[in-house]
Protein backbone atom coordinates (compact mmCIF):
# COMPACT_ATOMS: atom_id res chain seq x y z
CA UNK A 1 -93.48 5.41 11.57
CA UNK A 2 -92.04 2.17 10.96
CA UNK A 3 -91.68 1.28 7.08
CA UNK A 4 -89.54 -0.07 4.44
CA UNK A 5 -89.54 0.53 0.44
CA UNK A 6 -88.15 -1.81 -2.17
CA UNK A 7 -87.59 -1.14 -5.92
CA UNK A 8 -87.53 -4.38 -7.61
CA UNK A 9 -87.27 -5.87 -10.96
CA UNK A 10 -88.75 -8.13 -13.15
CA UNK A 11 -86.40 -10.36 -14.83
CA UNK A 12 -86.57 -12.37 -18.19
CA UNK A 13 -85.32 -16.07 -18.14
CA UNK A 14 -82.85 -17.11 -20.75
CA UNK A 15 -83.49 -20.80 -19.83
CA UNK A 16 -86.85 -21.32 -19.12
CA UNK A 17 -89.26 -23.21 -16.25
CA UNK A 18 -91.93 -24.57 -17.13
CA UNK A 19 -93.71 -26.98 -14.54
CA UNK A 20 -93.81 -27.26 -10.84
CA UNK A 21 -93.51 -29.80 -8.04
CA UNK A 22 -94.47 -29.41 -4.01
CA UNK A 23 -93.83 -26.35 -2.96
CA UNK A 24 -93.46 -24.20 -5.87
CA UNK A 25 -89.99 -26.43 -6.70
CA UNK A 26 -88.71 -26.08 -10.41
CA UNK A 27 -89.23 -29.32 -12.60
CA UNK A 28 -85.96 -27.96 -14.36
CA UNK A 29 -83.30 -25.07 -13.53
CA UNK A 30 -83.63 -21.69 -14.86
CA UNK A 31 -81.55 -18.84 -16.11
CA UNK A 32 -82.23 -15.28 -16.37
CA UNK A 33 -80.85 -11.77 -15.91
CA UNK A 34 -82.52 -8.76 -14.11
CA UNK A 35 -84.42 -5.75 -15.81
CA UNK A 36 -83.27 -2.54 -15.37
CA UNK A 37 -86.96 -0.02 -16.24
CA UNK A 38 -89.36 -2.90 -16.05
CA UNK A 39 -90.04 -3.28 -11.60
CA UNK A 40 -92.43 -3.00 -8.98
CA UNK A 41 -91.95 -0.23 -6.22
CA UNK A 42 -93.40 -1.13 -2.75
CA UNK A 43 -93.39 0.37 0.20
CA UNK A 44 -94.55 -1.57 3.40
CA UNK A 45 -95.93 0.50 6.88
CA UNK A 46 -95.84 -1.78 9.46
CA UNK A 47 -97.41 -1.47 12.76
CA UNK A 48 -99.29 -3.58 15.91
CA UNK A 49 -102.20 -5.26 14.77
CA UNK A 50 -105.00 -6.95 16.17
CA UNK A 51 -104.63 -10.86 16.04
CA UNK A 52 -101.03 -11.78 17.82
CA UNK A 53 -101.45 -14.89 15.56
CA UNK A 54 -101.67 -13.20 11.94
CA UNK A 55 -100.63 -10.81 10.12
CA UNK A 56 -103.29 -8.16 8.93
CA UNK A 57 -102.66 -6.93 5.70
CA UNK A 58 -104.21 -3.82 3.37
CA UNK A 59 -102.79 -3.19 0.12
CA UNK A 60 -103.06 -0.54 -2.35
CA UNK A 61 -102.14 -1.28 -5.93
CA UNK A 62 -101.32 1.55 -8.56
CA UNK A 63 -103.33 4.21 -5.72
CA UNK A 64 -106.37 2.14 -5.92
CA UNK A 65 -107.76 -0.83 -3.58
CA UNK A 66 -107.57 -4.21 -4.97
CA UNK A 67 -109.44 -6.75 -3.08
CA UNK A 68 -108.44 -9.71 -5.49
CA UNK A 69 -104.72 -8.35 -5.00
CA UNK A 70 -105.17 -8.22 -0.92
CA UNK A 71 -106.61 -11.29 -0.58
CA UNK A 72 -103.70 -13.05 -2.47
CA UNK A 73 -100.75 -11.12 -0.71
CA UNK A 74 -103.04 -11.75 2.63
CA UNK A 75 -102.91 -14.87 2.46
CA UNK A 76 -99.48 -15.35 1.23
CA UNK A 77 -98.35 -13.42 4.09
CA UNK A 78 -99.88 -15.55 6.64
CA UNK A 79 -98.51 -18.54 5.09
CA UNK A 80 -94.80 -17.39 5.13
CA UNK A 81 -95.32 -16.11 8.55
CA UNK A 82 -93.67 -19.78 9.54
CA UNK A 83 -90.24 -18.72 8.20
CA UNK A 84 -90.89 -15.01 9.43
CA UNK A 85 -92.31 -15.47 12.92
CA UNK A 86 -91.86 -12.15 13.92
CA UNK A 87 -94.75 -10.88 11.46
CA UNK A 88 -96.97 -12.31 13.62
CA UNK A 89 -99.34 -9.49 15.07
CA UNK A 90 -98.26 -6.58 13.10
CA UNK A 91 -100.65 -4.61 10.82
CA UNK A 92 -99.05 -4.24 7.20
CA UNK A 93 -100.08 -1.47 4.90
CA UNK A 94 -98.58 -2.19 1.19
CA UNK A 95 -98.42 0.43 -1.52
CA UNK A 96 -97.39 -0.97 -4.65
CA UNK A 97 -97.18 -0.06 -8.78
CA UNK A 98 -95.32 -1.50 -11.52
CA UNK A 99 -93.69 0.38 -14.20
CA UNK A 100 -94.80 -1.71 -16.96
CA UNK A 101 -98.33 -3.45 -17.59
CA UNK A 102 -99.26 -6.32 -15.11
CA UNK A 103 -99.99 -9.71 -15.95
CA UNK A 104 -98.97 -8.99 -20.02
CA UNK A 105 -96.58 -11.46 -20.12
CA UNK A 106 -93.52 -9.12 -18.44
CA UNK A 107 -93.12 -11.16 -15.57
CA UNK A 108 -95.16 -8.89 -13.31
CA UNK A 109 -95.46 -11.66 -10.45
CA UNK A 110 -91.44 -11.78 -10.37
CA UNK A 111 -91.04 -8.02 -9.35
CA UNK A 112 -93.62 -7.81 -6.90
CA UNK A 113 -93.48 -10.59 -4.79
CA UNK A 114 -89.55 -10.02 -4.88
CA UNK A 115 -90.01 -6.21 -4.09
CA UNK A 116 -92.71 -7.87 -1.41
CA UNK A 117 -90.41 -10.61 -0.12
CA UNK A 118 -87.47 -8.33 0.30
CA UNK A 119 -89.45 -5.80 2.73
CA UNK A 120 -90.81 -8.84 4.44
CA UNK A 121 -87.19 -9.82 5.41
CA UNK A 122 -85.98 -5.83 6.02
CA UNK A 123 -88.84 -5.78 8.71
CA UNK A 124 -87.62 -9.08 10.11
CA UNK A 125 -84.15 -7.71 10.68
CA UNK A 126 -85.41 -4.58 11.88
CA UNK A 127 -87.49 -5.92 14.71
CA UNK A 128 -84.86 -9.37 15.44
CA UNK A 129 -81.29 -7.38 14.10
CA UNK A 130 -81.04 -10.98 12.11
CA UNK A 131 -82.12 -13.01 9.55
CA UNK A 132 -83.99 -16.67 11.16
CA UNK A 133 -83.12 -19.61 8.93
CA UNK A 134 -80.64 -18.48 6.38
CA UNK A 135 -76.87 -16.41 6.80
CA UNK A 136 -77.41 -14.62 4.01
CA UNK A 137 -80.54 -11.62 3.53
CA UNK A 138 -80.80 -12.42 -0.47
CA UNK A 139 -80.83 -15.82 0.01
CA UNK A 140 -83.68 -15.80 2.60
CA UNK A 141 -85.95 -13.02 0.44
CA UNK A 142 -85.17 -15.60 -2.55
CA UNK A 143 -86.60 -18.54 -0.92
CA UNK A 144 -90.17 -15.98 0.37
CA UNK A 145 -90.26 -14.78 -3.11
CA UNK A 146 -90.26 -18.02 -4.40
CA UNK A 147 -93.13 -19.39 -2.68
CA UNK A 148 -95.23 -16.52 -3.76
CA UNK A 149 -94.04 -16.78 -7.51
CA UNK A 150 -91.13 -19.01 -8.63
CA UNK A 151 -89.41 -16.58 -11.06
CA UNK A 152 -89.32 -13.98 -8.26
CA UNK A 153 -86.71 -16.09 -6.80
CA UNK A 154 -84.73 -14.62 -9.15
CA UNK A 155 -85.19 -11.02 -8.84
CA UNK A 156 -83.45 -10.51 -6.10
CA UNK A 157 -79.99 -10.67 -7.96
CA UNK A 158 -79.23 -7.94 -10.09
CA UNK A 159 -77.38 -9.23 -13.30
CA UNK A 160 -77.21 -13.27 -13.96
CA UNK A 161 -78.86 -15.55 -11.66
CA UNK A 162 -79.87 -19.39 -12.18
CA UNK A 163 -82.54 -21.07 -9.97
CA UNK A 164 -82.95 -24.80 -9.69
CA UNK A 165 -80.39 -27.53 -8.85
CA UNK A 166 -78.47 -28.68 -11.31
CA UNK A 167 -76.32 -32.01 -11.11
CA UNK A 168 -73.07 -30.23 -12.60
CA UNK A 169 -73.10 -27.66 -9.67
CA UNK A 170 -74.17 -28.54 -6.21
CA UNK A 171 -74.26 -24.91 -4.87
CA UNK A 172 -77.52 -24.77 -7.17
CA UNK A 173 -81.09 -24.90 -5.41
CA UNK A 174 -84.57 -25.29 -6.07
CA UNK A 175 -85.05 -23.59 -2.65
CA UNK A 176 -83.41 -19.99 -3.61
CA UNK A 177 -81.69 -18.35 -6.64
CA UNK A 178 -78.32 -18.18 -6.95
CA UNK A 179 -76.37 -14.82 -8.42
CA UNK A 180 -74.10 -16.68 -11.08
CA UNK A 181 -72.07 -13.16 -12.40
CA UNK A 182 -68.95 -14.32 -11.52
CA UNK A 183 -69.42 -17.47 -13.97
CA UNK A 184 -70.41 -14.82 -16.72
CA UNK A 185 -68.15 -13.64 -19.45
CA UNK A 186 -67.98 -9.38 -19.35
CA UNK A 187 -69.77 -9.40 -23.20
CA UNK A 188 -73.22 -10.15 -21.73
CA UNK A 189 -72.93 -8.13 -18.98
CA UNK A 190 -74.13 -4.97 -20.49
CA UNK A 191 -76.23 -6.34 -22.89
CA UNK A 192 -79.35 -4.55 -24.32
CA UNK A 193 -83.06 -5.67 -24.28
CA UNK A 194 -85.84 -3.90 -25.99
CA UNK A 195 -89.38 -5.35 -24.65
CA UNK A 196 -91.70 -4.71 -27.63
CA UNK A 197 -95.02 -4.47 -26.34
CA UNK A 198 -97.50 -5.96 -28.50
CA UNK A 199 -100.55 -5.84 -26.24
CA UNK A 200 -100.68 -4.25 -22.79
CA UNK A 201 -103.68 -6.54 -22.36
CA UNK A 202 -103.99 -8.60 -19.45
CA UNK A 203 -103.24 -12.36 -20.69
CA UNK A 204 -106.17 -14.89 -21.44
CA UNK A 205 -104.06 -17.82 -19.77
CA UNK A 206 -102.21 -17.40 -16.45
CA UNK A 207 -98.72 -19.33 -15.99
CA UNK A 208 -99.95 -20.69 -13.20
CA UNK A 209 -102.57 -22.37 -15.11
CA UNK A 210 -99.76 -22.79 -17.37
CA UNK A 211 -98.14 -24.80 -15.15
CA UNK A 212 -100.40 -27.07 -14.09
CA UNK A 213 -100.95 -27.99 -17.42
CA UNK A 214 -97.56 -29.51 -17.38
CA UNK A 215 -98.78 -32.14 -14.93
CA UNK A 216 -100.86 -33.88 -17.65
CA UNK A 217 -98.35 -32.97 -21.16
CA UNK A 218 -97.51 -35.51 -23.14
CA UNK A 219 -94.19 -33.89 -23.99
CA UNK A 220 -93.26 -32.91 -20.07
CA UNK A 221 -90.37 -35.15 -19.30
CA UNK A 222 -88.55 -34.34 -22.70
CA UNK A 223 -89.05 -30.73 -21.93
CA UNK A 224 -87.74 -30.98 -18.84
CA UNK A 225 -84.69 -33.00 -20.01
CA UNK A 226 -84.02 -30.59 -22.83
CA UNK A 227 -83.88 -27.74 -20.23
CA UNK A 228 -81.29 -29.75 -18.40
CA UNK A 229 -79.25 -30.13 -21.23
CA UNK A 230 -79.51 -26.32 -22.54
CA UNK A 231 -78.57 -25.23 -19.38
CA UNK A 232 -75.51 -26.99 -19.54
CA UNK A 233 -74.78 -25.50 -22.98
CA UNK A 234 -75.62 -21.81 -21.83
CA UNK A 235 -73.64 -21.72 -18.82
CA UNK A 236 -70.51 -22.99 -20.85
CA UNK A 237 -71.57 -20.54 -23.65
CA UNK A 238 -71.87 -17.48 -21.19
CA UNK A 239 -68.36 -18.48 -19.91
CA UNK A 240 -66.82 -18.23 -23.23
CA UNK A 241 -68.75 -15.50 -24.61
CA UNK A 242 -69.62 -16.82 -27.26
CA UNK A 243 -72.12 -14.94 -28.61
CA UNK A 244 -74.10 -16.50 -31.75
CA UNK A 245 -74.67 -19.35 -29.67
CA UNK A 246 -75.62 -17.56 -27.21
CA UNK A 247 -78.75 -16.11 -29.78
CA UNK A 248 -79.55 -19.58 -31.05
CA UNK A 249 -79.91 -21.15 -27.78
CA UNK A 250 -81.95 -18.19 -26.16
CA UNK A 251 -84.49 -18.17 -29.07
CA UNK A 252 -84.60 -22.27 -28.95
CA UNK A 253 -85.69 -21.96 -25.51
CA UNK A 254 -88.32 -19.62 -26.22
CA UNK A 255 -89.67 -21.20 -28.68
CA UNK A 256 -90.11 -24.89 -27.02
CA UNK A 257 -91.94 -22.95 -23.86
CA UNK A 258 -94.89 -21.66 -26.20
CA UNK A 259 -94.87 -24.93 -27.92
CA UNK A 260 -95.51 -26.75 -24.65
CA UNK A 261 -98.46 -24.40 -24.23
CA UNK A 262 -99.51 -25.04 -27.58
CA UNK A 263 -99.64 -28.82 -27.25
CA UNK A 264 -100.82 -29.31 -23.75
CA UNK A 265 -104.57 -30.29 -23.26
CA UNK A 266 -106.54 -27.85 -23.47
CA UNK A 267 -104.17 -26.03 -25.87
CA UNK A 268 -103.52 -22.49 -25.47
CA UNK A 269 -101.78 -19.64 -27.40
CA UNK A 270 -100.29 -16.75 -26.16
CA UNK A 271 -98.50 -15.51 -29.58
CA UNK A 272 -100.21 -12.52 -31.45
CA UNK A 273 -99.33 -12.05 -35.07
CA UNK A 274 -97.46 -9.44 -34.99
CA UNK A 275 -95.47 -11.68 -32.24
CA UNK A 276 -94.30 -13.77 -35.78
CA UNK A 277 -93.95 -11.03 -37.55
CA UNK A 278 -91.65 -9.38 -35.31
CA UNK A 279 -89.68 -13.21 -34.38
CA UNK A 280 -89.20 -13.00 -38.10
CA UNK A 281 -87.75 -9.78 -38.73
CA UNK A 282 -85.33 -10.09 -35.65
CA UNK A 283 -84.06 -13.08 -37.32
CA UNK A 284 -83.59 -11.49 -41.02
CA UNK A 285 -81.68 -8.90 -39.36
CA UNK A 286 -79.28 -10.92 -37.57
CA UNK A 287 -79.03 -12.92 -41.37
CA UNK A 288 -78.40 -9.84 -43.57
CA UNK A 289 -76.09 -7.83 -40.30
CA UNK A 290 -74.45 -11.12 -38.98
CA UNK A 291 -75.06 -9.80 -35.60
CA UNK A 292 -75.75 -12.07 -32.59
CA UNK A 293 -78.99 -10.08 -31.63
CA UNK A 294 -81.61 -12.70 -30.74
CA UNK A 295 -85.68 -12.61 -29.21
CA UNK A 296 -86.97 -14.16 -26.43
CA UNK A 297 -90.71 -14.71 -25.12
CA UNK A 298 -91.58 -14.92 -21.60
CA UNK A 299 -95.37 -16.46 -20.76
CA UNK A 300 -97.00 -13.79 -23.62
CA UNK A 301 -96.96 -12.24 -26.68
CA UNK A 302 -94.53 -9.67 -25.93
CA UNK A 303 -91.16 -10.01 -27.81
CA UNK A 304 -87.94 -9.15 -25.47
CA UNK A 305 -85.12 -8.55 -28.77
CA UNK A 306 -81.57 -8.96 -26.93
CA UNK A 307 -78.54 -7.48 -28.20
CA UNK A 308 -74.81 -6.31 -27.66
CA UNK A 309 -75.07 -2.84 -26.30
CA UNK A 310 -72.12 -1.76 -28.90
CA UNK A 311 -75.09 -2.47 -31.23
CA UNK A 312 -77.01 -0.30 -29.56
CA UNK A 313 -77.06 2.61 -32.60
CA UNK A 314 -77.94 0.15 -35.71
CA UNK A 315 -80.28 -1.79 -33.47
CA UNK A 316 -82.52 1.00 -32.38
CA UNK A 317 -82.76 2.40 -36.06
CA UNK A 318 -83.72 -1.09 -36.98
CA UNK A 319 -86.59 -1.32 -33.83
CA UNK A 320 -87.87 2.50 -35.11
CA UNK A 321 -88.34 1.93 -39.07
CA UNK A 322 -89.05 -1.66 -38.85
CA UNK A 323 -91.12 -3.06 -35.31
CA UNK A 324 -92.73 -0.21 -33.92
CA UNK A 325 -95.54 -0.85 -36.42
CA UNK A 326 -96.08 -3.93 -34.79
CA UNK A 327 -96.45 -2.98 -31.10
CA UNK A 328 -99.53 -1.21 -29.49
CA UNK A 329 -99.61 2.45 -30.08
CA UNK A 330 -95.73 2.00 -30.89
CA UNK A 331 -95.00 1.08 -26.99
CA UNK A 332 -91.78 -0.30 -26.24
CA UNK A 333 -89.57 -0.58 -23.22
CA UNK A 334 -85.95 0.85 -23.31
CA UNK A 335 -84.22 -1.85 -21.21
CA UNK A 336 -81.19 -3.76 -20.01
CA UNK A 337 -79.38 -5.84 -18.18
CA UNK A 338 -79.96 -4.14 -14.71
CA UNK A 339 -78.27 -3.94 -11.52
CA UNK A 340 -81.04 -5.73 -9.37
CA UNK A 341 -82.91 -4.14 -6.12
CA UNK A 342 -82.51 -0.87 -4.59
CA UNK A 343 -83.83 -0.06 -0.80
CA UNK A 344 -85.27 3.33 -0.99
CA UNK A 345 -85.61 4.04 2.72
């Protein structure tokens, strides 16, 4: 039996994207660092099909069939089949599940077209012994993940990673991610985030409808300028390690991607309540501790609250008596920055 199995993770972006062009091409660069608990397992049986020109694809999500699912990953399969020729007339059987909710705002796209792209490319090396198009294996499963979800691109590092060109650093693409760890200071490298889960709900808005909406915003091109500009600032304050800027700049970023979404036409909101309430106590807490502990959002309500690992002690009694009572049925993820994807077979 020919298969391959990939444990990948979601990631949460730092600097955020938030608009597309072409291809699934970034408006503006991104930055973001890999999950360690939060990923998508997926495990890919490949045989001889039926059709020498496509690829026939079944897919099982979670142990049930998902015809919306198949359909998607069917027809992303086929249209990547350009850049993987050698999929052509094979039968794929997928198996996939996330550990973590799906479409909640966790970047659920991100980890499984990465864990998908990344099996995609194993079976092209195992049938060709080499990678068509690109030197380099993560490079080429960045660039499939990407055109099946742009913050997939990503996932494929484990640590730091920064996707979208930059004019300060020409080695940066809007094709592929980049892994950036070696421009990192040591301080962030074992840092500590706690996904609060406020609703395991699936979303009312999709990004990609998101997205789209960016085509038409009024405040677009100074979002994308700003995002130009604070990555700048974060790679220089990564370098340094400095870490209260660090905070600031990570919630700033956060907070102008929901308020694109909140003044695009028609204007959506993706914040619950207890999404403020727990924004607000993060930042009392790093007032009254003076530590550089910080929250970010991703496309939902659920609050990612980022700190030092040394932390870890004070920062988990502070999660316990004073968020819990804001997240559904007291659900939170135990995460960090994680080493990036594992190949299980």
């Amino acid at each position: 039996m020919n298969q391959t199995t990939w444990r990948s993770p979601s990631n949460i972006a730092l600097i955020k994207y938030w608009g597309k062009k072409g291809n699934q091409l970034p408006m503006n660069p991104s930055l973001s660092f890999s999950l360690d608990k939060a990923f998508t397992e997926t495990t890919i049986i490949f045989s001889g099909g039926t059709d020498s020109n496509k690829v026939d694809v079944s897919l099982t999500f979670e142990g049930h069939k998902n015809k919306h699912f198949e359909d998607r990953i069917a027809k992303f399969v086929n249209s990547i089949s350009e850049y993987i020729p050698s999929l052509k007339g094979l039968r794929l059987e997928i198996d996939s599940y996330n550990s973590f909710p799906h479409s909640s705002g966790i970047a659920s796209s991100a980890s499984s077209m990465s864990a998908l792209a990344l099996g995609l490319v194993s079976i092209e090396h195992k049938l060709l012994g080499q990678i068509t198009h690109f030197s380099d294996f993560q490079q080429k499963a960045s660039f499939i993940a990407r055109l099946g979800s742009g913050s997939a691109a990503r996932s494929v590092y484990g640590g730091y990673s920064v996707w979208g060109a930059t004019p300060d650093n020409s080695l940066f693409s809007n094709e592929y991610a980049m892994d950036i760890n070696d421009l990192i200071h040591p301080v962030f490298k074992t840092y500590g985030d706690a996904i609060l889960l406020v609703t395991n709900k699936e979303k009312k808005v999709s990004s990609t409808v998101g997205h789209q909406l960016m085509e038409s915003h009024p405040f677009a091109d100074s979002k994308f300028t700003e995002s130009f500009k604070n990555m700048e600032l974060m790679l220089e304050v990564m370098k340094k390690g400095e870490q209260q800027d660090f905070a600031l700049l990570t919630e700033l970023e956060a907070l102008s991607l929901h308020a694109m979404m909140m003044t695009s036409n028609p204007s959506f909101l993706l914040m619950e309540p207890q999404t403020l309430s727990i924004i607000n106590k993060i930042r009392d807490f790093r007032l009254q501790t003076g530590l550089p502990v910080c929250f970010t959002l991703d496309a939902g309500a659920n609050v990612h609250f980022i700190y030092p690992d040394k932390d870890v002690k004070l920062v988990k009694s502070f999660i316990e008596s004073e968020l819990l009572p804001y997240c559904v049925q007291k659900q939170w993820i135990d995460d960090k920055v994680g080493l990036g994807p594992v190949r299980l077979t």
